[in-house]
PDB file of N, CA and C in Angstrom:
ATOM      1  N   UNK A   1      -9.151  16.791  12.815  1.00  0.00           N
ATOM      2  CA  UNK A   1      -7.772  17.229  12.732  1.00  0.00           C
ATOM      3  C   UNK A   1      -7.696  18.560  11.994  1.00  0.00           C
ATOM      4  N   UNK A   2      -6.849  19.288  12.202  1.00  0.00           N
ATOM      5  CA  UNK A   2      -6.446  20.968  11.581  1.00  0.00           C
ATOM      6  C   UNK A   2      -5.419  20.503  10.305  1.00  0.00           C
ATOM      7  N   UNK A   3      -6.205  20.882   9.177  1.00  0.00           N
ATOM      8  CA  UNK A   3      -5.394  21.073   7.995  1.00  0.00           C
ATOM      9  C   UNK A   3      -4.466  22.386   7.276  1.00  0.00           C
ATOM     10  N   UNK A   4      -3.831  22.080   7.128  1.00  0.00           N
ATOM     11  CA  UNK A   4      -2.949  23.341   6.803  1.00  0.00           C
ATOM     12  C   UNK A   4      -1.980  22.988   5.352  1.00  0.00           C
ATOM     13  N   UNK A   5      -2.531  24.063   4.707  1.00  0.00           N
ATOM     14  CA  UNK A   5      -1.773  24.183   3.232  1.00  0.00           C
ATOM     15  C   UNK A   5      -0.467  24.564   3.532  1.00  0.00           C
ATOM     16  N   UNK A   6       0.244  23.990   2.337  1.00  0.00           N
ATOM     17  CA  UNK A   6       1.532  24.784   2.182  1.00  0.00           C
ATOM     18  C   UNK A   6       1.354  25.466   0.817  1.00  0.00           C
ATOM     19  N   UNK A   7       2.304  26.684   1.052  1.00  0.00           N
ATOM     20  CA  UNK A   7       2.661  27.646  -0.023  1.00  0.00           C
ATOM     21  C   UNK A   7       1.824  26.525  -1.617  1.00  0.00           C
ATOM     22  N   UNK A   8       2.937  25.393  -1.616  1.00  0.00           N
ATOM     23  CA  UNK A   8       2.568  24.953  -3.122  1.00  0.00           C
ATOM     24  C   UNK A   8       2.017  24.383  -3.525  1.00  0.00           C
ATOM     25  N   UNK A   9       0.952  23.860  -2.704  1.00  0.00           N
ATOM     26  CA  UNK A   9      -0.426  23.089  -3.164  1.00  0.00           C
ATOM     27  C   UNK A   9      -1.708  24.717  -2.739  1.00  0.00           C
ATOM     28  N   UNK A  10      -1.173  25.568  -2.253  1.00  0.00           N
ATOM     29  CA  UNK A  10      -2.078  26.806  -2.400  1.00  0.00           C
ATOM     30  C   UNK A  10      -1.662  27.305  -4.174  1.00  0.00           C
ATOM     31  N   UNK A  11      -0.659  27.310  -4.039  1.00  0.00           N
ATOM     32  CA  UNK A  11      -0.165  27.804  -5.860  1.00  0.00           C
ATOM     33  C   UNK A  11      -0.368  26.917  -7.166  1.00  0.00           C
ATOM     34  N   UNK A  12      -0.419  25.471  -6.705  1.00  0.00           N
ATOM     35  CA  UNK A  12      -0.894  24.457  -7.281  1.00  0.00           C
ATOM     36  C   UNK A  12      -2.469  24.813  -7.972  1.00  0.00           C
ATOM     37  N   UNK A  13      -3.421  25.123  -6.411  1.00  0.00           N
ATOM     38  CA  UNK A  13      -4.889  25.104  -6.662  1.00  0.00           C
ATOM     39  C   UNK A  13      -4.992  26.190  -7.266  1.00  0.00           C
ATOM     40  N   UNK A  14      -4.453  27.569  -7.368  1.00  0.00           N
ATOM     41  CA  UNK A  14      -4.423  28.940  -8.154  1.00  0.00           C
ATOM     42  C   UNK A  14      -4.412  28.489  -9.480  1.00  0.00           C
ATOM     43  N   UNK A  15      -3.410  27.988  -9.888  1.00  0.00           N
ATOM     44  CA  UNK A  15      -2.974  27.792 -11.292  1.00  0.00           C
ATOM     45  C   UNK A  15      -3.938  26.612 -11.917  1.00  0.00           C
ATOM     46  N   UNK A  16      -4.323  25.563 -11.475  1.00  0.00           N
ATOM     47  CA  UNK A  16      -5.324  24.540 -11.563  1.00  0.00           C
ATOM     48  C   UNK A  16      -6.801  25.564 -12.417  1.00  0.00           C
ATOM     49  N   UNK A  17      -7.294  26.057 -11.243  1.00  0.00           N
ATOM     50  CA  UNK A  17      -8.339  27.586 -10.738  1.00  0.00           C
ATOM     51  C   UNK A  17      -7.731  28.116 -12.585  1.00  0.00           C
ATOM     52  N   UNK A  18      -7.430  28.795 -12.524  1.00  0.00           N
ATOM     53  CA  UNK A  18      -6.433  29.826 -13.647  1.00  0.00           C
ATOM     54  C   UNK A  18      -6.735  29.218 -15.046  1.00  0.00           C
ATOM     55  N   UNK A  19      -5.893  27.974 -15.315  1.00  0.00           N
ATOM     56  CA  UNK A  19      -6.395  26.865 -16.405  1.00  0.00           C
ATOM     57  C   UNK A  19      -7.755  26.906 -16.705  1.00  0.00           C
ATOM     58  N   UNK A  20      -8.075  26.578 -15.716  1.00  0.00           N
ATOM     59  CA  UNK A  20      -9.681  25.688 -16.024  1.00  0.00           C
ATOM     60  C   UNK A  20     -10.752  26.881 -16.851  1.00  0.00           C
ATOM     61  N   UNK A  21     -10.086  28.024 -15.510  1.00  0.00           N
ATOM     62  CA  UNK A  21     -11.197  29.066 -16.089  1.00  0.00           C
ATOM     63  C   UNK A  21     -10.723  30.054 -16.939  1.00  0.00           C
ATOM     64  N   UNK A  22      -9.783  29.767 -17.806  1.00  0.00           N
ATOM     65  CA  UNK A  22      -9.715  29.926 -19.415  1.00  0.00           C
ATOM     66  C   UNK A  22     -10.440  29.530 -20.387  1.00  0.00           C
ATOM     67  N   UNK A  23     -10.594  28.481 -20.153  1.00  0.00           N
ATOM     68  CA  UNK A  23     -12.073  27.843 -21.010  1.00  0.00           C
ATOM     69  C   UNK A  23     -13.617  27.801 -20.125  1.00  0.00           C
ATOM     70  N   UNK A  24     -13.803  28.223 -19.160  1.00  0.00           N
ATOM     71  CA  UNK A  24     -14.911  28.116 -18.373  1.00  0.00           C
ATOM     72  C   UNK A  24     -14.936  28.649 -16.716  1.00  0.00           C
ATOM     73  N   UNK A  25     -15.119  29.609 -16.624  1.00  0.00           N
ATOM     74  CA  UNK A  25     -14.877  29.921 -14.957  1.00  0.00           C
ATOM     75  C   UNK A  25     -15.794  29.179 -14.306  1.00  0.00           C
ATOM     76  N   UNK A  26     -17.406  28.847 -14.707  1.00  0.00           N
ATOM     77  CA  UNK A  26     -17.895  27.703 -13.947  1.00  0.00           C
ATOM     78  C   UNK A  26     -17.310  26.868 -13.644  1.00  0.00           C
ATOM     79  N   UNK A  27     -16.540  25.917 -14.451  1.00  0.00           N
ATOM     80  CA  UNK A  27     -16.162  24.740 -14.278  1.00  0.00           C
ATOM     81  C   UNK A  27     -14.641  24.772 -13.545  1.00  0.00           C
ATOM     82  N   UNK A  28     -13.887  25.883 -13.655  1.00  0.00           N
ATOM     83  CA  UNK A  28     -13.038  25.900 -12.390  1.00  0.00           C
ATOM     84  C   UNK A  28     -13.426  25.693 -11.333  1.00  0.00           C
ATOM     85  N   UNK A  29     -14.910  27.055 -10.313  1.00  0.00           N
ATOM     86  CA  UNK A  29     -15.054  26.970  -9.573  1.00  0.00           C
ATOM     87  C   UNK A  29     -15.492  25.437  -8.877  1.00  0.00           C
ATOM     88  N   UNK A  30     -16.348  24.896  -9.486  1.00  0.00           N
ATOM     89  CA  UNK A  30     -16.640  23.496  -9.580  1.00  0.00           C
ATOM     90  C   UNK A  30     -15.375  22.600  -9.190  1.00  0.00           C
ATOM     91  N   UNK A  31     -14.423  22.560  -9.819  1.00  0.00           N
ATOM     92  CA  UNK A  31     -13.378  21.653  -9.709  1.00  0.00           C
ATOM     93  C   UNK A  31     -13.029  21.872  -8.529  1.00  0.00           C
ATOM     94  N   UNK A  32     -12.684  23.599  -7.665  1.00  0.00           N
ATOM     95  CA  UNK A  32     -11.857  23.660  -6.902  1.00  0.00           C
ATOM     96  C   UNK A  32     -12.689  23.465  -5.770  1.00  0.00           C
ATOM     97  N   UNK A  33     -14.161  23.719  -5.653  1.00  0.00           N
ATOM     98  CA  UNK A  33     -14.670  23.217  -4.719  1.00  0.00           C
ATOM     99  C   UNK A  33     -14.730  21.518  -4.361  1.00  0.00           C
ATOM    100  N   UNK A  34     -14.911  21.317  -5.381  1.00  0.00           N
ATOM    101  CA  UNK A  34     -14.935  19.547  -5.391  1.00  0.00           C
ATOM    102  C   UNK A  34     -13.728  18.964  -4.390  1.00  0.00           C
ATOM    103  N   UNK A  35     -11.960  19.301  -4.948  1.00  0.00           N
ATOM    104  CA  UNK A  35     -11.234  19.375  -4.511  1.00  0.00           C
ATOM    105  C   UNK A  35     -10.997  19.578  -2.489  1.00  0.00           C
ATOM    106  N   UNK A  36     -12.053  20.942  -2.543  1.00  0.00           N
ATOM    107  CA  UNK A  36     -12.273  21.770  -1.063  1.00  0.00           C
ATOM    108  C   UNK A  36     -12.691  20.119  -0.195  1.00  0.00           C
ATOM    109  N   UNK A  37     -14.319  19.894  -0.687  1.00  0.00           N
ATOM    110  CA  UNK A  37     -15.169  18.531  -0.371  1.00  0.00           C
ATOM    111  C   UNK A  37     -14.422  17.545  -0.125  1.00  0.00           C
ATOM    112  N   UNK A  38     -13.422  17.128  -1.048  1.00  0.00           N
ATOM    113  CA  UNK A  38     -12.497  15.825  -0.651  1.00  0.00           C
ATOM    114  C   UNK A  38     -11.864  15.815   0.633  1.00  0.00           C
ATOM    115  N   UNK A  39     -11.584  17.094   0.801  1.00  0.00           N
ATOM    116  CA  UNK A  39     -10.399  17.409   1.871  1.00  0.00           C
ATOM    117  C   UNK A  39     -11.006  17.214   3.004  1.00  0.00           C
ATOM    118  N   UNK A  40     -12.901  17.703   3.236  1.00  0.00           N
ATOM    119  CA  UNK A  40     -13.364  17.522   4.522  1.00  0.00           C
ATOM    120  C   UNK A  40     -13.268  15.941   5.346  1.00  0.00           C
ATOM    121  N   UNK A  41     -13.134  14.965   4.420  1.00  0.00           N
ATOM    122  CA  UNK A  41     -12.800  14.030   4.731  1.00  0.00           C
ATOM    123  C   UNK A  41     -12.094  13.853   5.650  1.00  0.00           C
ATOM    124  N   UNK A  42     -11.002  14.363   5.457  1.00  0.00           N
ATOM    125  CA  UNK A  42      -9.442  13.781   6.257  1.00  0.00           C
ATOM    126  C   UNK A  42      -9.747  14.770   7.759  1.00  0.00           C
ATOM    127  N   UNK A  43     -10.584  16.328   7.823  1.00  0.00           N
ATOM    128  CA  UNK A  43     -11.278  16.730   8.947  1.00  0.00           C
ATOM    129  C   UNK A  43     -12.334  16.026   9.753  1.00  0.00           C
ATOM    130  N   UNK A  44     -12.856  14.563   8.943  1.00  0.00           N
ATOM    131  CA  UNK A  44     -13.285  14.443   9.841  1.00  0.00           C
ATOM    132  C   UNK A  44     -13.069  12.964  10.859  1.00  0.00           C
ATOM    133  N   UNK A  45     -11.593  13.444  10.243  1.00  0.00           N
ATOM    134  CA  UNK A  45     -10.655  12.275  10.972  1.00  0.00           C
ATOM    135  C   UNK A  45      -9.948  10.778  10.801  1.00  0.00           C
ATOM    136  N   UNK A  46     -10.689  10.903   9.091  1.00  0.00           N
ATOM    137  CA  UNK A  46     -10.329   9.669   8.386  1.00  0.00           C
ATOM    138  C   UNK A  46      -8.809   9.809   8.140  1.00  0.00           C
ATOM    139  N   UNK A  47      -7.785  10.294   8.505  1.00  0.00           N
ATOM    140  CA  UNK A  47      -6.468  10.628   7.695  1.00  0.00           C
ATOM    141  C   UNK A  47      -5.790   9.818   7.100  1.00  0.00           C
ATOM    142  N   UNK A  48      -5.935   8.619   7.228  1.00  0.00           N
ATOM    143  CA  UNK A  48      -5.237   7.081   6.939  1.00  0.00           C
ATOM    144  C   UNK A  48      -6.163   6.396   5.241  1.00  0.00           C
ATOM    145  N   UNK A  49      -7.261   7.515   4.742  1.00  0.00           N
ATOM    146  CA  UNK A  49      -8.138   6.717   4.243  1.00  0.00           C
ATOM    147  C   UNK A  49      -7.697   6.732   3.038  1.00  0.00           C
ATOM    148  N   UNK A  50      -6.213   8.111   2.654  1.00  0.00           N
ATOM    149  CA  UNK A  50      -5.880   7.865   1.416  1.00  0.00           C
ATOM    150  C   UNK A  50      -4.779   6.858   0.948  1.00  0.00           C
ATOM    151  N   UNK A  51      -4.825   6.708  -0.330  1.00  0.00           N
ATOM    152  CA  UNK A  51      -3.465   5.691  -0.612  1.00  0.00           C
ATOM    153  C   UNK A  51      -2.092   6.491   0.065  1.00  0.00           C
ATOM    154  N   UNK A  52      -1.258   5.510   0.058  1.00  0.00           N
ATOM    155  CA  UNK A  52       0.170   5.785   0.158  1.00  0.00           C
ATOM    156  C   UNK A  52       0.733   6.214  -1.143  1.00  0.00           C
ATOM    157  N   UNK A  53       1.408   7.205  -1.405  1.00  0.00           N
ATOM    158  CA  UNK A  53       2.136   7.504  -2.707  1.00  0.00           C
ATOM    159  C   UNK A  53       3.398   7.233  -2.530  1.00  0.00           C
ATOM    160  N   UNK A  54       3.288   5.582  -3.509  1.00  0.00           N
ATOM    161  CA  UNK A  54       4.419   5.300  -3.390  1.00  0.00           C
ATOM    162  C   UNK A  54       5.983   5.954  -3.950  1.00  0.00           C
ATOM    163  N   UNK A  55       5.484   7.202  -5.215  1.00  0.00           N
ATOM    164  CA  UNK A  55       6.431   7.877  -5.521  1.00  0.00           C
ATOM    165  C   UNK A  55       7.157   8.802  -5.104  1.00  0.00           C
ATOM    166  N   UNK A  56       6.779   8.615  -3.744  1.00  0.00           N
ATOM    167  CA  UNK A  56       7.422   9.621  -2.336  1.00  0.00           C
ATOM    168  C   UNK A  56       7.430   8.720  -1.760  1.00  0.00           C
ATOM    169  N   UNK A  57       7.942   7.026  -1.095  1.00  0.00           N
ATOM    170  CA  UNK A  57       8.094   6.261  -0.423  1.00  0.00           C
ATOM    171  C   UNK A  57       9.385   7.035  -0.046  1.00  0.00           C
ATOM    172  N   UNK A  58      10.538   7.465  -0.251  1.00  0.00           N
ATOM    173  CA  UNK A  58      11.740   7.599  -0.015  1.00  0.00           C
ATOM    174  C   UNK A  58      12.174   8.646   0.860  1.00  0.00           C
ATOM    175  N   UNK A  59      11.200   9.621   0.871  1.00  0.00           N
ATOM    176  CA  UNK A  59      10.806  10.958   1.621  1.00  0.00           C
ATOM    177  C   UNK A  59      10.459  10.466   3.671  1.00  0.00           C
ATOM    178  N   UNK A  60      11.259  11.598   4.230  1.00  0.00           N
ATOM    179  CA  UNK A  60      11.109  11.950   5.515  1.00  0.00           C
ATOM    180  C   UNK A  60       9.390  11.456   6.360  1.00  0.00           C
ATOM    181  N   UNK A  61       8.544  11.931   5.708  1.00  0.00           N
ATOM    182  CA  UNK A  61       7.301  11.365   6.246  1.00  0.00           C
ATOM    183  C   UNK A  61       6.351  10.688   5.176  1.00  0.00           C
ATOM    184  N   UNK A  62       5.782   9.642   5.520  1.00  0.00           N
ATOM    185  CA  UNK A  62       4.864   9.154   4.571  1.00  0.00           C
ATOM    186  C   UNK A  62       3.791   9.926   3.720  1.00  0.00           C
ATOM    187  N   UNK A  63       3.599   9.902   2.542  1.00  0.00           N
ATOM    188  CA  UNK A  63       2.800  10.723   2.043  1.00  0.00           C
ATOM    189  C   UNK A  63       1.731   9.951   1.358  1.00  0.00           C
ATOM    190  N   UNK A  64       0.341  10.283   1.561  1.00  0.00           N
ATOM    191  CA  UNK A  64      -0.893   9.921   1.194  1.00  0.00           C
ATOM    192  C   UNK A  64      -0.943  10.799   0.302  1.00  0.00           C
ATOM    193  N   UNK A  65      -2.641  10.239  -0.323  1.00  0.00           N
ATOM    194  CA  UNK A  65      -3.034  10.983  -1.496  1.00  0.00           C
ATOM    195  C   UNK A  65      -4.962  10.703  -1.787  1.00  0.00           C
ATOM    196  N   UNK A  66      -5.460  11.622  -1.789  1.00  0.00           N
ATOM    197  CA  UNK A  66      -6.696  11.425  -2.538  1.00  0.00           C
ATOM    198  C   UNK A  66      -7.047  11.851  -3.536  1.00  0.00           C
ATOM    199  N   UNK A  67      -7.979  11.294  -4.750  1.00  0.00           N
ATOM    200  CA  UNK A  67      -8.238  11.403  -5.984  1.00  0.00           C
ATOM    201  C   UNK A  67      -9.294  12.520  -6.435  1.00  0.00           C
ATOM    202  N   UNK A  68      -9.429  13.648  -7.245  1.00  0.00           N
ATOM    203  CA  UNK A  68     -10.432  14.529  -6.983  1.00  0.00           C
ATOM    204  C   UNK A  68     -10.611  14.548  -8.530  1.00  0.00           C
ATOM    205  N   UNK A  69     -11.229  14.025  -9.596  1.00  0.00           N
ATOM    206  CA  UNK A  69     -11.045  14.445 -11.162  1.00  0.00           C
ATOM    207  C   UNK A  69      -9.794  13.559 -11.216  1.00  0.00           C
ATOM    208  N   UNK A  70      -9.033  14.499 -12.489  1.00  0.00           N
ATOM    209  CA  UNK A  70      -7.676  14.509 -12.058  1.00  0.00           C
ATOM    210  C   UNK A  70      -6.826  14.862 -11.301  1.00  0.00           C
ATOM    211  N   UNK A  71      -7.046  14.929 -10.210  1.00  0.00           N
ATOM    212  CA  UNK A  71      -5.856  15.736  -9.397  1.00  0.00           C
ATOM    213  C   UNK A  71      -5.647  14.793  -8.314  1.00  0.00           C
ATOM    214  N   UNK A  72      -4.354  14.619  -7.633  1.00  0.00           N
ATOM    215  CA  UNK A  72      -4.156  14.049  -6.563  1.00  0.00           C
ATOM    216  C   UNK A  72      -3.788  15.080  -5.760  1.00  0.00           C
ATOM    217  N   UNK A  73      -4.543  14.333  -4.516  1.00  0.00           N
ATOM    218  CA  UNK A  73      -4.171  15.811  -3.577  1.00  0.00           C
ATOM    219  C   UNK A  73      -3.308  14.892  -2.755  1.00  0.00           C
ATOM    220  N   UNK A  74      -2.281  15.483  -2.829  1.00  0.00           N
ATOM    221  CA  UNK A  74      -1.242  14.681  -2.315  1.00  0.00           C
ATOM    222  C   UNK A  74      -1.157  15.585  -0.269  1.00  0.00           C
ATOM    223  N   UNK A  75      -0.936  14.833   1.124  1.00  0.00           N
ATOM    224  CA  UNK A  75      -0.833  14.866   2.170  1.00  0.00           C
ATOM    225  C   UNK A  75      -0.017  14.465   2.735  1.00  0.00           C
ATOM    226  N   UNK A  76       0.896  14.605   3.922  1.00  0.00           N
ATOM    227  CA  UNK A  76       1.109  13.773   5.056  1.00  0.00           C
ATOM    228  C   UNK A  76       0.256  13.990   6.217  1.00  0.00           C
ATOM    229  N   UNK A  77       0.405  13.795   7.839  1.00  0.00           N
ATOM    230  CA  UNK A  77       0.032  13.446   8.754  1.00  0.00           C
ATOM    231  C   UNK A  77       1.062  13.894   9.511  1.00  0.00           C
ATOM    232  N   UNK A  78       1.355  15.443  10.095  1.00  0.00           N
ATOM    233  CA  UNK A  78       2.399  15.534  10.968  1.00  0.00           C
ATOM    234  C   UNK A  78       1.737  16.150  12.290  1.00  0.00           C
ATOM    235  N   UNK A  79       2.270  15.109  13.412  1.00  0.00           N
ATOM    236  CA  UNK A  79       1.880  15.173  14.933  1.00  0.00           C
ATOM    237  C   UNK A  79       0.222  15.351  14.738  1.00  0.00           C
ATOM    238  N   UNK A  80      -0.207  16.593  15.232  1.00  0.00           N
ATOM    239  CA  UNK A  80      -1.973  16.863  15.363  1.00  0.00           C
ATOM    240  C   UNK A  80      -2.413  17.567  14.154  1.00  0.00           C
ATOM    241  N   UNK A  81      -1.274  17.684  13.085  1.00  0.00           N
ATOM    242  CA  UNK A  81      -2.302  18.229  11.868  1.00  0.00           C
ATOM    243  C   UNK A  81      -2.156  17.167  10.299  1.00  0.00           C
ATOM    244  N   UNK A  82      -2.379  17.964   9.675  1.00  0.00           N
ATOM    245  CA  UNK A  82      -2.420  17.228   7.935  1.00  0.00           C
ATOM    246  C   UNK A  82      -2.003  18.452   7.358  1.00  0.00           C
ATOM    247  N   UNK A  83      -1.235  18.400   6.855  1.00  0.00           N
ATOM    248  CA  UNK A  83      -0.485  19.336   5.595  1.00  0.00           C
ATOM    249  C   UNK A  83      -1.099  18.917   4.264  1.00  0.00           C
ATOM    250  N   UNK A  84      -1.552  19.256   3.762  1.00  0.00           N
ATOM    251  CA  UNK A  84      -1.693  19.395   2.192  1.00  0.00           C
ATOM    252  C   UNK A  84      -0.474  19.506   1.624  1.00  0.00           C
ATOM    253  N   UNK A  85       0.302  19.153   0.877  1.00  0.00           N
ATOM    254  CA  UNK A  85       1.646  19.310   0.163  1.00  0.00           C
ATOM    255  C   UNK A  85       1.839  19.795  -1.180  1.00  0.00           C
ATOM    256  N   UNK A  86       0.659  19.055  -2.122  1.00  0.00           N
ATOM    257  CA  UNK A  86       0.682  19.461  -3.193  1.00  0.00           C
ATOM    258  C   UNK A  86      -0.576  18.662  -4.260  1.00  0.00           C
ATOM    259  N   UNK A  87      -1.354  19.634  -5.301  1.00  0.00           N
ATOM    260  CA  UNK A  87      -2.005  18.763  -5.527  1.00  0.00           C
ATOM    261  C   UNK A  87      -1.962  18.656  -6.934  1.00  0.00           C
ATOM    262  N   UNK A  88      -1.615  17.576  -7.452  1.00  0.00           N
ATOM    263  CA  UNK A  88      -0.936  17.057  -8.922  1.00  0.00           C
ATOM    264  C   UNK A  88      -1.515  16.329  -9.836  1.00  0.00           C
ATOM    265  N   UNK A  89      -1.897  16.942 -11.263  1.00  0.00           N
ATOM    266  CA  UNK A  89      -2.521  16.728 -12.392  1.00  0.00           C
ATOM    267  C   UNK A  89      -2.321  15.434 -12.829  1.00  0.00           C
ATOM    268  N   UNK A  90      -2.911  14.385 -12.631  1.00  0.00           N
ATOM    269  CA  UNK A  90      -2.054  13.195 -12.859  1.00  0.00           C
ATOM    270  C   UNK A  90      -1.791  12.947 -14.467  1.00  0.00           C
ATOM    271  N   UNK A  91      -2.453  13.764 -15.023  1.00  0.00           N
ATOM    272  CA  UNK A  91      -2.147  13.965 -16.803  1.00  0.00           C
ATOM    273  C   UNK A  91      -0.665  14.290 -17.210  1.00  0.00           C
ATOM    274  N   UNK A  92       0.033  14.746 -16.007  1.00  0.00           N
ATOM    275  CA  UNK A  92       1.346  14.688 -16.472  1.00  0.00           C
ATOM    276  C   UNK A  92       2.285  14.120 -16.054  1.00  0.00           C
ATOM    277  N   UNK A  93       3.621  14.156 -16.136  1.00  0.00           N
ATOM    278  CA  UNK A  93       4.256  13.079 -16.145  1.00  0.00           C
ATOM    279  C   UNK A  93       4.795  12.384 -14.879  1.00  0.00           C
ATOM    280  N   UNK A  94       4.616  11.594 -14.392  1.00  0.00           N
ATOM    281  CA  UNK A  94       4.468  11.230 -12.695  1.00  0.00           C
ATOM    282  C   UNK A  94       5.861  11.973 -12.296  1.00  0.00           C
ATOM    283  N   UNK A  95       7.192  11.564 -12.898  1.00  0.00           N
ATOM    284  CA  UNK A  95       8.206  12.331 -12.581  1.00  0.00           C
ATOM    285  C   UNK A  95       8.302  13.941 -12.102  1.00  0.00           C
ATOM    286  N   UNK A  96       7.484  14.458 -12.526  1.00  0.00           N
ATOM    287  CA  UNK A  96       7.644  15.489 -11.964  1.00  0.00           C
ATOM    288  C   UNK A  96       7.038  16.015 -10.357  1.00  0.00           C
ATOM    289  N   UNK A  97       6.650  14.887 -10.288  1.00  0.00           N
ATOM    290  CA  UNK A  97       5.671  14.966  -8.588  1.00  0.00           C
ATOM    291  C   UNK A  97       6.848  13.886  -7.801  1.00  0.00           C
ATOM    292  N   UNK A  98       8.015  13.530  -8.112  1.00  0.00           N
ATOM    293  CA  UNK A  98       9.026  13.221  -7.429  1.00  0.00           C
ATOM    294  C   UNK A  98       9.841  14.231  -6.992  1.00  0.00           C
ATOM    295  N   UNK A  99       9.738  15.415  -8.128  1.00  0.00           N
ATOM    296  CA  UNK A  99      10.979  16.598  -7.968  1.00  0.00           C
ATOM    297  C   UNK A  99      10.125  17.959  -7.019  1.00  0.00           C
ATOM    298  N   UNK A 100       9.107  17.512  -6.838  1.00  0.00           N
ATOM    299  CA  UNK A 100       8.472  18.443  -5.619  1.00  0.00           C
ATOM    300  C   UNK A 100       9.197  18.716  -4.906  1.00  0.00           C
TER     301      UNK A 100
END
């Protein structure tokens, strides 16, 4: 399947990227590749393999999620692709990944 970012899980992974490598640019790059790796997954057609996030149950299309470190990379599944939506630090406060 064809994955395609949106704007704020591209600005998400910048700022993630940004953080990390304040204290360590190795260990950014590391993270964000790791992150990259998770994603080949859902390319290679597993799209169903992440959880449901239930804190978007209420939302227009169902939204999945896979676990990378801390980060959820949060997805849906629209027609022939996968959107990436956003990918969220779970260190903070779940509420704010409702107001996405």
């Amino acid at each position: 399947m064809r994955i395609e970012w949106s704007d704020s899980a591209v600005e998400d992974l910048q700022h993630i990227h940004d953080f990390i490598a304040n204290y360590s640019k190795p260990r950014a790059g590391r993270i964000v590749d790791r992150i990259f790796e998770r994603i080949t997954i859902l390319e290679s057609g597993f799209v169903r393999i992440g959880q449901v996030e239930e804190l978007l149950s209420d939302r227009e299309f169902e939204y999945r999620y896979l676990v990378e470190d801390y980060y959820k990379i949060i997805y849906r599944i629209v027609r022939d692709k996968i959107e990436i939506v956003k990918i969220f630090d779970v260190r903070q406060n779940p509420e704010k990944l409702i107001n996405f």
